[in-house]
C-alpha atoms as a PDB file:
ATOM      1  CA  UNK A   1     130.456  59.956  71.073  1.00  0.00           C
ATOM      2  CA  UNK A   2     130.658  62.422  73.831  1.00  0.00           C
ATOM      3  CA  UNK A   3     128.556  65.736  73.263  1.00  0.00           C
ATOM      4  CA  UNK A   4     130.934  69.159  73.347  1.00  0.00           C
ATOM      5  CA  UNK A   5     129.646  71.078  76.043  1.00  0.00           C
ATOM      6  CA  UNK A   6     129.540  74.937  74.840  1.00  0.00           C
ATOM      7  CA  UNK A   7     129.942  75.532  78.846  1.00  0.00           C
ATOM      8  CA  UNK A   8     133.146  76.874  81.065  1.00  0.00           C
ATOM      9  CA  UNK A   9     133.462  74.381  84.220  1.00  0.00           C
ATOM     10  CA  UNK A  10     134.705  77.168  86.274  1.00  0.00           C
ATOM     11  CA  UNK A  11     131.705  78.987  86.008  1.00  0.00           C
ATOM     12  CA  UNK A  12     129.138  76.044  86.381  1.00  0.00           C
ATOM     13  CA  UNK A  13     131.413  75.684  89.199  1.00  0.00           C
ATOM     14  CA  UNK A  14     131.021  79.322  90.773  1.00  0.00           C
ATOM     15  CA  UNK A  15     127.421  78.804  90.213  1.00  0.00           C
ATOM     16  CA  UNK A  16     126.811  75.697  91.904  1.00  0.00           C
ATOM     17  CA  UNK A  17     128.611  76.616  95.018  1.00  0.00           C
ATOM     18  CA  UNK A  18     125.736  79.501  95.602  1.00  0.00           C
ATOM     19  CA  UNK A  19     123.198  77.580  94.471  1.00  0.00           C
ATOM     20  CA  UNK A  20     121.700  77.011  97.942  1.00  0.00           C
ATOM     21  CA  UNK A  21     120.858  81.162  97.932  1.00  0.00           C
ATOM     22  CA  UNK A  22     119.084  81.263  94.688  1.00  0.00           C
ATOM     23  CA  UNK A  23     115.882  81.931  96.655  1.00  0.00           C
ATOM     24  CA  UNK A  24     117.557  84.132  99.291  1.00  0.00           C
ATOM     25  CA  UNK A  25     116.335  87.471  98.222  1.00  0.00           C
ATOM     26  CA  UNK A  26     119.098  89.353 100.163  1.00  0.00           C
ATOM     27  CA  UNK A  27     122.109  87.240  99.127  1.00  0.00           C
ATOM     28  CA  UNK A  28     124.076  87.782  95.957  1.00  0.00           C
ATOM     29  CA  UNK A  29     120.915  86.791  93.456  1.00  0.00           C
ATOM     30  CA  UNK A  30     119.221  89.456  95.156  1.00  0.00           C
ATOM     31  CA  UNK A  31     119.556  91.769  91.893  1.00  0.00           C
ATOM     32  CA  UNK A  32     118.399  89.233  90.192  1.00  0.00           C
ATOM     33  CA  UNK A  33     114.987  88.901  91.712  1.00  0.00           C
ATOM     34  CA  UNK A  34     115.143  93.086  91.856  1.00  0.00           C
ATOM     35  CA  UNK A  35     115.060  93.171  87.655  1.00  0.00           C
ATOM     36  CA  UNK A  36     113.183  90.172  87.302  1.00  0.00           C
ATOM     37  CA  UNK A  37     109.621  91.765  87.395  1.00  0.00           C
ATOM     38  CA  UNK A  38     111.153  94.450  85.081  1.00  0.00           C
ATOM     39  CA  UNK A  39     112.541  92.097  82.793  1.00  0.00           C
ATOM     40  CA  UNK A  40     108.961  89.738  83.104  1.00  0.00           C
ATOM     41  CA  UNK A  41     106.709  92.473  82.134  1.00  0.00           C
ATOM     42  CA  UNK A  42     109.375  93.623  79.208  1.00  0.00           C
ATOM     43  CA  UNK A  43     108.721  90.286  78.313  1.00  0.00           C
ATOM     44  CA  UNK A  44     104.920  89.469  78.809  1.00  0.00           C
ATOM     45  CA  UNK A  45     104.450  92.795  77.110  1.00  0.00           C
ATOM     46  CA  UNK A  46     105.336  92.085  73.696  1.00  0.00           C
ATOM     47  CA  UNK A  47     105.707  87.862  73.390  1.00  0.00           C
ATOM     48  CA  UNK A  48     101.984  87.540  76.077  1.00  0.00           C
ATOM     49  CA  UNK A  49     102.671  84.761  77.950  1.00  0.00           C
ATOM     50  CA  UNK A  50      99.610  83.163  79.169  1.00  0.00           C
ATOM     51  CA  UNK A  51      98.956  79.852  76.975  1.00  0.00           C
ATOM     52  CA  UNK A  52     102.499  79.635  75.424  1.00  0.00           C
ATOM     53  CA  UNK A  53     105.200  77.462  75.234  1.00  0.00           C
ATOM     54  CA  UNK A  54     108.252  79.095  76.775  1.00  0.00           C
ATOM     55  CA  UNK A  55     112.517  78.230  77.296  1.00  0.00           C
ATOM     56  CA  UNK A  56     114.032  79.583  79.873  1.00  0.00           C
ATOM     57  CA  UNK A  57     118.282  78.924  78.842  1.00  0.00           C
ATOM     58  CA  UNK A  58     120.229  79.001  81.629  1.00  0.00           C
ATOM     59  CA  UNK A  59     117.485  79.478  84.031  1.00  0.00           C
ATOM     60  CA  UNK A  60     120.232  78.976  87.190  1.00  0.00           C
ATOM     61  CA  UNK A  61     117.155  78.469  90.003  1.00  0.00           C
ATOM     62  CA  UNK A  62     114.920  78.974  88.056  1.00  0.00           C
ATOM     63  CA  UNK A  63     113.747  82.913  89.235  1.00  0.00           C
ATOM     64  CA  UNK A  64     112.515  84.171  85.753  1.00  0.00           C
ATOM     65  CA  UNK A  65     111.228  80.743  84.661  1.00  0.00           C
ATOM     66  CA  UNK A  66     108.587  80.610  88.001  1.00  0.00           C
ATOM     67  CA  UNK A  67     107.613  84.232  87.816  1.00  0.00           C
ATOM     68  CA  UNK A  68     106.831  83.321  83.745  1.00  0.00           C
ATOM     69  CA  UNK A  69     105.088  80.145  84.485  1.00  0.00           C
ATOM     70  CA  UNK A  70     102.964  82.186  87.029  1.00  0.00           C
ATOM     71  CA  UNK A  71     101.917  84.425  83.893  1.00  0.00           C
ATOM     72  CA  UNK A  72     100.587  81.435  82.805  1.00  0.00           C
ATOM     73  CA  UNK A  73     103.010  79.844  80.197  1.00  0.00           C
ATOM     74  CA  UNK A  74     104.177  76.009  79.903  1.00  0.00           C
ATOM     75  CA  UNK A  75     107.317  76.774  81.130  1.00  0.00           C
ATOM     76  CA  UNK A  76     110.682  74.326  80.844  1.00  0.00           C
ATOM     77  CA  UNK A  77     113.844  75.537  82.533  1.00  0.00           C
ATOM     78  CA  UNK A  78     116.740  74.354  81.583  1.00  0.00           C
ATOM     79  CA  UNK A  79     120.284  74.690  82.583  1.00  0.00           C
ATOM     80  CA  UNK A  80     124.162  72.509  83.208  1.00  0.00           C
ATOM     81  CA  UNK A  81     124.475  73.608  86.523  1.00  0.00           C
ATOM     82  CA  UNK A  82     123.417  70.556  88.407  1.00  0.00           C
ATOM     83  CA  UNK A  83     122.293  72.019  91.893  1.00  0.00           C
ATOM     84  CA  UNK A  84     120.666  75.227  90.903  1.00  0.00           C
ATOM     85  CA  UNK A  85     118.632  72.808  88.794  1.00  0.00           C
ATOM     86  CA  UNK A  86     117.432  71.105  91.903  1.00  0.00           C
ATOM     87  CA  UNK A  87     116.995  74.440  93.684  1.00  0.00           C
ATOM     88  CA  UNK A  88     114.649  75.530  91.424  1.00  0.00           C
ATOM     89  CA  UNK A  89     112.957  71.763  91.322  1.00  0.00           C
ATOM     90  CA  UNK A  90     112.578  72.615  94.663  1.00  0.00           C
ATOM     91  CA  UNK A  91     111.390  75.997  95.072  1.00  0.00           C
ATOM     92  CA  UNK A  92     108.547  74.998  92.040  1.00  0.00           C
ATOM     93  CA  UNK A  93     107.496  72.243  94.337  1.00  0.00           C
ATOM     94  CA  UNK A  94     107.510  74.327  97.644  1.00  0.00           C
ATOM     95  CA  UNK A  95     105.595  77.236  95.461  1.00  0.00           C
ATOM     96  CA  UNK A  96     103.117  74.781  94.312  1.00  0.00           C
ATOM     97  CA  UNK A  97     104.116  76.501  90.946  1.00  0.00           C
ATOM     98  CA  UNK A  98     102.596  74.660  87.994  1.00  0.00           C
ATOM     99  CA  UNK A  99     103.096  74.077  84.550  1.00  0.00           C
ATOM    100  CA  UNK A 100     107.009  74.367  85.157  1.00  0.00           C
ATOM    101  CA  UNK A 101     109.832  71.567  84.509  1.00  0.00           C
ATOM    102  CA  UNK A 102     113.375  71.617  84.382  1.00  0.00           C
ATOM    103  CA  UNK A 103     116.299  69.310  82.635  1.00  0.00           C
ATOM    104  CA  UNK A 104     119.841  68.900  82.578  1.00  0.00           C
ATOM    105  CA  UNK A 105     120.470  69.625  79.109  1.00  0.00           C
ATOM    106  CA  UNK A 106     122.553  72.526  76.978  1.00  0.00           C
ATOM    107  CA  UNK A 107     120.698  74.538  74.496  1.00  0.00           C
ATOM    108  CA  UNK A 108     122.643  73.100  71.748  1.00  0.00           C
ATOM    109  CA  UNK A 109     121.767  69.516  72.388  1.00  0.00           C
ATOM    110  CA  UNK A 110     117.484  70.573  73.159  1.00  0.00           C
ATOM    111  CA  UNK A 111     117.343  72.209  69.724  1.00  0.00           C
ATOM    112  CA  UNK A 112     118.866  69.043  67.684  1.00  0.00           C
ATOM    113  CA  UNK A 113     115.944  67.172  69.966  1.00  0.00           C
ATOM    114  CA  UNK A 114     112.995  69.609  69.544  1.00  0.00           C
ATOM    115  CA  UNK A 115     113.481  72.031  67.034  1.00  0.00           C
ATOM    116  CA  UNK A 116     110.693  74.387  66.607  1.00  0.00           C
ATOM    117  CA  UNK A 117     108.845  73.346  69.797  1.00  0.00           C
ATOM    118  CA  UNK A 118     108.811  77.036  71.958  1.00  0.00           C
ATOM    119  CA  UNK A 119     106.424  80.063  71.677  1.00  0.00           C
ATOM    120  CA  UNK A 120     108.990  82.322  73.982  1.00  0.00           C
ATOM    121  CA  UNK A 121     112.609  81.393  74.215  1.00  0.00           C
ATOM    122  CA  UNK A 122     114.828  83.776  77.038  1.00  0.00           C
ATOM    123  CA  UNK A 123     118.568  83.414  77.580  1.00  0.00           C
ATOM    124  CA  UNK A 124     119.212  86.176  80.131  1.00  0.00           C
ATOM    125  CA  UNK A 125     122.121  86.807  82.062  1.00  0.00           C
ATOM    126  CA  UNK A 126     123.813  83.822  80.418  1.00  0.00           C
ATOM    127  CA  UNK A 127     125.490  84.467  77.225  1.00  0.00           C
ATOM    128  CA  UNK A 128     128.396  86.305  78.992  1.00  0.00           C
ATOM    129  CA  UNK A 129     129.350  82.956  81.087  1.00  0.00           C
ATOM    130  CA  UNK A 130     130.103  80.689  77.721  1.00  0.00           C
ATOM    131  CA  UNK A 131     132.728  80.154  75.663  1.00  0.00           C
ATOM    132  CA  UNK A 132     130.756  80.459  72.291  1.00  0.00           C
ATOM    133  CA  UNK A 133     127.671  83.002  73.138  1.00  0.00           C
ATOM    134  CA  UNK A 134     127.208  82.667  68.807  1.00  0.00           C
ATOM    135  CA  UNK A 135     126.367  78.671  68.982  1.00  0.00           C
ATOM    136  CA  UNK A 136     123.415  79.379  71.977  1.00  0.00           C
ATOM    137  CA  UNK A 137     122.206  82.328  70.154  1.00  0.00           C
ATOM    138  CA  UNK A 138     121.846  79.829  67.092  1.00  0.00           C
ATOM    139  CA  UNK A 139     120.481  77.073  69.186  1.00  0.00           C
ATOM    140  CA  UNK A 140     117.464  79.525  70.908  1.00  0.00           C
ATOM    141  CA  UNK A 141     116.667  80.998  67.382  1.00  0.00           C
ATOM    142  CA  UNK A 142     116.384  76.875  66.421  1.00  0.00           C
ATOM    143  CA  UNK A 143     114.611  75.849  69.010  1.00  0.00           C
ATOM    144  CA  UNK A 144     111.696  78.957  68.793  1.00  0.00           C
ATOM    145  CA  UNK A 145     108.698  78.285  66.524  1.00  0.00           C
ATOM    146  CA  UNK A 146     108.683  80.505  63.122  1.00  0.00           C
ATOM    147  CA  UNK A 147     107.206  83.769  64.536  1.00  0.00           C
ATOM    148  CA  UNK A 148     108.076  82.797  67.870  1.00  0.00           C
ATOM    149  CA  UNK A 149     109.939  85.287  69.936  1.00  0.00           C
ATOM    150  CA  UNK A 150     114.053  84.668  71.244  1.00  0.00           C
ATOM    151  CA  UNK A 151     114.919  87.390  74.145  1.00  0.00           C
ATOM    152  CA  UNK A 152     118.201  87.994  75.270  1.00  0.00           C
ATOM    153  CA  UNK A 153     120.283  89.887  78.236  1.00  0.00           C
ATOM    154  CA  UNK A 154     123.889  90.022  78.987  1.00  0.00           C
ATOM    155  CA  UNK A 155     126.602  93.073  79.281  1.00  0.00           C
ATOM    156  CA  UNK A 156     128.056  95.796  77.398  1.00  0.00           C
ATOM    157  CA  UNK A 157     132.211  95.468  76.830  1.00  0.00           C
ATOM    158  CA  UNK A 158     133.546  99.062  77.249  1.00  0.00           C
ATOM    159  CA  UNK A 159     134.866 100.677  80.021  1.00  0.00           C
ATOM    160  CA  UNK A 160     131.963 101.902  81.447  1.00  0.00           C
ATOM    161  CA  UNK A 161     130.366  98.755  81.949  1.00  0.00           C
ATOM    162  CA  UNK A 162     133.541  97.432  83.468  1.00  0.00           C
ATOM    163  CA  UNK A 163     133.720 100.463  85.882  1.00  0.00           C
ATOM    164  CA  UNK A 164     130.045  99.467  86.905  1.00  0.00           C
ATOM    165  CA  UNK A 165     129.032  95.796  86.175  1.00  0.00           C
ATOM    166  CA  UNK A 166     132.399  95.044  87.473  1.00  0.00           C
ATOM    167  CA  UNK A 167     134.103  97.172  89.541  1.00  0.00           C
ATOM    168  CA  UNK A 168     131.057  99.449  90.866  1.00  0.00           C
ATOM    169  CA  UNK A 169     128.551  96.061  91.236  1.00  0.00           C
ATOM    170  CA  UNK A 170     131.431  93.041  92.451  1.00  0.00           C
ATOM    171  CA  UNK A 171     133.963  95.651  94.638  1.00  0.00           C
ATOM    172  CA  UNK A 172     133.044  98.363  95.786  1.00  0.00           C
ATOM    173  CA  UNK A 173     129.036  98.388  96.372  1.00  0.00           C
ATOM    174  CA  UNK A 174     129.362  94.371  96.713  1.00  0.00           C
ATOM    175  CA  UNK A 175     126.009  93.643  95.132  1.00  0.00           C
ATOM    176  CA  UNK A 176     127.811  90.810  93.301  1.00  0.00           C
ATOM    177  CA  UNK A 177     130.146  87.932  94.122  1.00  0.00           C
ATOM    178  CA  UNK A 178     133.718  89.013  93.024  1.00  0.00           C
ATOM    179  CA  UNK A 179     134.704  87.332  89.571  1.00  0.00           C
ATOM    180  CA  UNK A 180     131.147  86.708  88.655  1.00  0.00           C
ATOM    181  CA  UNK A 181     131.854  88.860  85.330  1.00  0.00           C
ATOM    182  CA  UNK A 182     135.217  88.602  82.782  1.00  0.00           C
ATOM    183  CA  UNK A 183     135.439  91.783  81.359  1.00  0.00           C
ATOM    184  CA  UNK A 184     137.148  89.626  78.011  1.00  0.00           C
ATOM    185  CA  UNK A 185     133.559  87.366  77.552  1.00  0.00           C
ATOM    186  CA  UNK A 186     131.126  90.614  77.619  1.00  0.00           C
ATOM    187  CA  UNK A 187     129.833  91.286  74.368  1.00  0.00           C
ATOM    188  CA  UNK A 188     128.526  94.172  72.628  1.00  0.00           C
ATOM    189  CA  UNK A 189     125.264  95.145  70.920  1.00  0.00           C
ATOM    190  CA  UNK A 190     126.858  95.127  67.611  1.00  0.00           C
ATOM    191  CA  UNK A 191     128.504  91.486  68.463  1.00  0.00           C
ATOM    192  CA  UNK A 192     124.831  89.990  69.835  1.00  0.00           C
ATOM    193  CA  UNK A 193     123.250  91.754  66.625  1.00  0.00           C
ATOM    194  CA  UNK A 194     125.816  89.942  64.436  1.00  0.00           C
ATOM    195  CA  UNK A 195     125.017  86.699  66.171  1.00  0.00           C
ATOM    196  CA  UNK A 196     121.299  86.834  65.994  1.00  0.00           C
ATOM    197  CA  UNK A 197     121.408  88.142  62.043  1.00  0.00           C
ATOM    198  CA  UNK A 198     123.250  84.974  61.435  1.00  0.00           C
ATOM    199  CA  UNK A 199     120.973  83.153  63.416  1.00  0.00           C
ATOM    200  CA  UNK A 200     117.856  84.350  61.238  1.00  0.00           C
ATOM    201  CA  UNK A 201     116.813  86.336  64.030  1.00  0.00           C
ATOM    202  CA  UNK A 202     115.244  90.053  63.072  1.00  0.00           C
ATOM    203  CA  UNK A 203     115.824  92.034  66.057  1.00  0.00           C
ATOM    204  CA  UNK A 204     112.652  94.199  67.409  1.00  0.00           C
ATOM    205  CA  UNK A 205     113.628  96.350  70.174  1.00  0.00           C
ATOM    206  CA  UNK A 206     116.546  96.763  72.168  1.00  0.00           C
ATOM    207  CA  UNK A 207     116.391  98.051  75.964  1.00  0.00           C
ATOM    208  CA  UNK A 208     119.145  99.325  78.322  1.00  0.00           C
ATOM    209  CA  UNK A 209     118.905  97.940  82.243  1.00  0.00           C
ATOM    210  CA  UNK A 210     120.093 101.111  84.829  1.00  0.00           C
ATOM    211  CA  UNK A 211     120.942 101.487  88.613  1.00  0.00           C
ATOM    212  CA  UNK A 212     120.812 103.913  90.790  1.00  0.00           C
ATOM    213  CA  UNK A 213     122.937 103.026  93.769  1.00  0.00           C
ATOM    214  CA  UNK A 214     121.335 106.375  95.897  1.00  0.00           C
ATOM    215  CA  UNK A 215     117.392 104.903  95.528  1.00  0.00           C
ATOM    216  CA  UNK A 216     119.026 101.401  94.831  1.00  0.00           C
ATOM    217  CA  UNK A 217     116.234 100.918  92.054  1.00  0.00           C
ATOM    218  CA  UNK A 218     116.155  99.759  88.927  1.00  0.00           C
ATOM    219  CA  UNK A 219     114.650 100.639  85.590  1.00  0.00           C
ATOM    220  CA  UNK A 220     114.431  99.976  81.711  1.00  0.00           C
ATOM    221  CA  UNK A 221     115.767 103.110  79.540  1.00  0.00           C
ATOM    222  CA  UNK A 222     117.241 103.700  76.017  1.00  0.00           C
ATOM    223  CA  UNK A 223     121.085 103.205  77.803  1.00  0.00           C
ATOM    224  CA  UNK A 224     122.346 100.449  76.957  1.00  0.00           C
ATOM    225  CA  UNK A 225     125.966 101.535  77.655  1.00  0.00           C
ATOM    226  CA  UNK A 226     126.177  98.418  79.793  1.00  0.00           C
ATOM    227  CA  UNK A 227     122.856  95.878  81.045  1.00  0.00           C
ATOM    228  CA  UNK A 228     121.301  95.663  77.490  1.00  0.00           C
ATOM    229  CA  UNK A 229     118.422  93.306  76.719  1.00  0.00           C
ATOM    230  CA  UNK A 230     117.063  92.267  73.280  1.00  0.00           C
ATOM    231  CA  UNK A 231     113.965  91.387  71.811  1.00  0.00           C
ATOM    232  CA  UNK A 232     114.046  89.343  68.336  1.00  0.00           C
ATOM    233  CA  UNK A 233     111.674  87.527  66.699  1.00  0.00           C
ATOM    234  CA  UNK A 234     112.101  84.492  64.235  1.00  0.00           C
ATOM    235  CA  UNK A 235     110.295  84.986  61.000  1.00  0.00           C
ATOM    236  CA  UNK A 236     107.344  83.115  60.071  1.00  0.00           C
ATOM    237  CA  UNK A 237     107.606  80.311  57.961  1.00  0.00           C
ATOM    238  CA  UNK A 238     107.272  81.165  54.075  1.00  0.00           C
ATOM    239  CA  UNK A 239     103.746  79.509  52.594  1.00  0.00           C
END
């Protein structure tokens, strides 16, 4: 029996065909590596990295699962896109970046195989690319040990964050390819909450992602009007 991919061939598509300028730092994954030390230290802040286990879902070339094996976690990357897989295999090996491995394997299908197994689970940028965001939020909250932490990014659906993530970001300031985003598959705090409450999640802080396009920087804030991040934690196992 084949598995059901919960994964939209256009996009794995789209993906692919950049794959070769995941490590470019001034091609379109450029804002990418500009939040990702943002993002890292959100993260190594609260979950402490060094010594754990940690997922990266979706982890495309593998930019936030490097910088997280550098903080010293066991770090396995893991991702459907074919090519940015290898990019990332690549880049690891070129690094001399240890403790990191990636697969070829959805979310879905790793937590039926090793439920349970991960310290630090992160699913960042992603969630807004798939056709059922709910089934990988359940799959991360699986796959995390009980008092293991699940973090999650993705976009805002009103019409600010289309003005910005959209029009602002892919047309007009061209930090993005066009048609990376569907303004229909962005999903709102309320909609992510809803997902990880089902998911047995218990959500512990919730961050907003801002740009200035004058000092082109980028910073964490209480906005989160449209980039949004989320910190949740699985509860520890009763005794």
């Amino acid at each position: 029996m084949t598995e059901h991919l919960n994964a939209d061939e256009a996009e794995l598509a789209k993906f692919s065909e950049l794959a070769h300028r995941w490590w470019d730092m001034d091609s379109e994954f450029r804002p990418l590596h500009e939040i990702n030390p943002l993002r890292l230290e959100w993260i190594d802040g609260l979950a402490a990295l060094a010594g754990k286990r940690a997922l990266d879902v979706g982890c495309g070339g593998g930019i936030l699962a490097d910088s997280m094996a550098r903080k010293g976690a066991e770090v396995m990357g893991i991702d459907l896109a074919d090519k940015a897989l290898k990019v990332a295999q690549l880049h690891a090996l070129e690094a001399g970046t240890r403790n990191i491995s990636y697969r070829h394997v959805s979310a879905e299908a790793l937590a039926a195989e090793q439920p349970g197994s991960f310290d630090v689970v992160t699913c960042m940028e992603m969630l807004e690319h798939v056709p059922d965001p709910g089934s990988v939020v359940q799959a991360c909250a699986t796959l995390a040990k009980p008092g293991g932490w699940v973090f999650f990014s993705t976009i805002h659906r009103n019409l600010k964050a289309f003005m910005l993530a959209i029009v602002g970001a892919e047309y007009v300031l061209g930090m993005l390819p066009k048609g990376t985003h569907e303004y229909r598959k962005l999903i709102r705090p309320s909609e992510l909450a809803g997902f990880c409450r089902a998911a047995g999640l218990d959500l512990q802080q919730t961050r907003g992602l801002e740009y200035n396009p004058w000092t082109r920087r980028y910073r964490l804030s209480d906005d989160t009007s449209v980039n949004y991040l989320f910190a949740t934690r699985k509860p520890q196992a009763q005794a």
